[in-house]
Protein backbone atom coordinates (compact mmCIF):
# COMPACT_ATOMS: atom_id res chain seq x y z
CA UNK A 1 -109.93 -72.58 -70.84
CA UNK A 2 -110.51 -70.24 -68.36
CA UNK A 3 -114.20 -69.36 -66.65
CA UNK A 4 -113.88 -65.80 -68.06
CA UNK A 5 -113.08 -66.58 -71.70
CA UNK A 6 -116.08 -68.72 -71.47
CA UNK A 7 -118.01 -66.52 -71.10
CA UNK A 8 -117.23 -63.88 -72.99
CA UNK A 9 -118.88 -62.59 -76.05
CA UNK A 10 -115.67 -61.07 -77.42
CA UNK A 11 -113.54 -63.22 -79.43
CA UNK A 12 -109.91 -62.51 -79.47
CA UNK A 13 -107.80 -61.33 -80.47
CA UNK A 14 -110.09 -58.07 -81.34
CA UNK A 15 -109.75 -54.61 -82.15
CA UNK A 16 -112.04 -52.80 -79.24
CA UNK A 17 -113.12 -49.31 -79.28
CA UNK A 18 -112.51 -47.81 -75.65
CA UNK A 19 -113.79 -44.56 -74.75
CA UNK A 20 -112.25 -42.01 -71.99
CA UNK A 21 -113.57 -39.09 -71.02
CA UNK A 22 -111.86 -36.53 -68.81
CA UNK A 23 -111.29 -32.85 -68.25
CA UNK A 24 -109.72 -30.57 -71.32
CA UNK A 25 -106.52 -30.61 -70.42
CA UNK A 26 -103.09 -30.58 -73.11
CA UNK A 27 -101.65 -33.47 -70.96
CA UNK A 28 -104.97 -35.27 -70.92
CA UNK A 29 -104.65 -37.09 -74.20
CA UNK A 30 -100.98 -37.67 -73.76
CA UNK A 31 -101.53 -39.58 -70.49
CA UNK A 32 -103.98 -42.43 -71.90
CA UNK A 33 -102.13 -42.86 -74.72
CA UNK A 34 -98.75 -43.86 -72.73
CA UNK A 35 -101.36 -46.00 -70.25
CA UNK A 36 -102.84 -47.79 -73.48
CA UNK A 37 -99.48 -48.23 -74.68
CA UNK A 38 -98.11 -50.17 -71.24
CA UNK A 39 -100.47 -52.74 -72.48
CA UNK A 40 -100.45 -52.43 -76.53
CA UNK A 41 -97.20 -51.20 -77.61
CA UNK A 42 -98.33 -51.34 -81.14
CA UNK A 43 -101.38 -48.63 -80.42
CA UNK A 44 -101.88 -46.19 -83.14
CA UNK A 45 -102.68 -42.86 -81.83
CA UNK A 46 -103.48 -41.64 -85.40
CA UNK A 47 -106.81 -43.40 -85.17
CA UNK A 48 -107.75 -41.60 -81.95
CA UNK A 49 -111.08 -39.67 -82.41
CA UNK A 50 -111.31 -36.69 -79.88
CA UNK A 51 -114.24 -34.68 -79.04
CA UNK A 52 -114.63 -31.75 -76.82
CA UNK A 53 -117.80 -31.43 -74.86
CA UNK A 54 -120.38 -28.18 -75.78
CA UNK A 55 -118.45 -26.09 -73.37
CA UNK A 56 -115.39 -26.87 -73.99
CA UNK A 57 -114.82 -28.20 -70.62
CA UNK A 58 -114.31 -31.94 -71.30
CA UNK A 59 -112.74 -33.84 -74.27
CA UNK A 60 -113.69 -37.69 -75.43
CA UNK A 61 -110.97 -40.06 -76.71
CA UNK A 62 -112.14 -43.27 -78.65
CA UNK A 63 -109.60 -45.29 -79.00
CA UNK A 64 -109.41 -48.61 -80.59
CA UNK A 65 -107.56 -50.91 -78.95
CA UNK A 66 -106.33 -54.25 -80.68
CA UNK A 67 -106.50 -56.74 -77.48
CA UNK A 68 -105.81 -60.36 -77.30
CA UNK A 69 -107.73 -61.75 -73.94
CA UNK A 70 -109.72 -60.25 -71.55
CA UNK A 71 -107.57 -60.04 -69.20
CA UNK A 72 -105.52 -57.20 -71.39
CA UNK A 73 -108.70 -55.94 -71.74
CA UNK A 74 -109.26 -55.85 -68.08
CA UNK A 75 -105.93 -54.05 -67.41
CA UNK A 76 -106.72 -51.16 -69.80
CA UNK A 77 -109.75 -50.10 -68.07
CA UNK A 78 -108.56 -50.43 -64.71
CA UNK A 79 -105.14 -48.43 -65.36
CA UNK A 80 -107.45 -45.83 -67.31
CA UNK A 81 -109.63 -45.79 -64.71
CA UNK A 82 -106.83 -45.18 -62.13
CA UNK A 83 -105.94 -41.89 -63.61
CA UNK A 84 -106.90 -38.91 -61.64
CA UNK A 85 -107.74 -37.05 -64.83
CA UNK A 86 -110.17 -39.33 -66.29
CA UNK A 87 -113.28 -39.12 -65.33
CA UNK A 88 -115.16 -42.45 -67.00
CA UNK A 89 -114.15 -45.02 -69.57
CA UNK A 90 -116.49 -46.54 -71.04
């Protein structure tokens, strides 16, 4: 077993809620949907909850994510992460 599955406190395979926040854009949701789906090809956008910020500036995508190591895990948030558009995953 690796060092990193030791010590994690997730067991998987797990369904994970990931959150990403970026600007309000149409394309915005689009984009970390086909970036989940690189890793989970199986993601179901239909359980997506979105939320715009007060202003309407920003939106909020949880997503839940069914991952099977950390690793996968890992990749998500670094690919979301990547994007110019988001602005934190949390």
């Amino acid at each position: 077993m690796k060092q990193a599955e030791k010590e994690s406190l997730l067991k998987f395979p797990c369904n994970f809620d990931i959150k990403v926040m970026g600007e309000s854009v149409e394309s915005f949701s689009e984009s970390m949907i086909k970036i989940i789906k690189k890793q989970d090809e199986n993601f179901n956008e239909s359980r997506i909850e979105m939320k715009g910020s007060s202003n309407g500036k920003y939106i909020s995508l949880t997503c839940n994510v069914y991952v099977t190591s950390q690793e996968q895990l890992d990749k998500i948030y670094m690919d979301l992460s990547k994007n110019p558009m988001t602005k934190f995953v949390l």
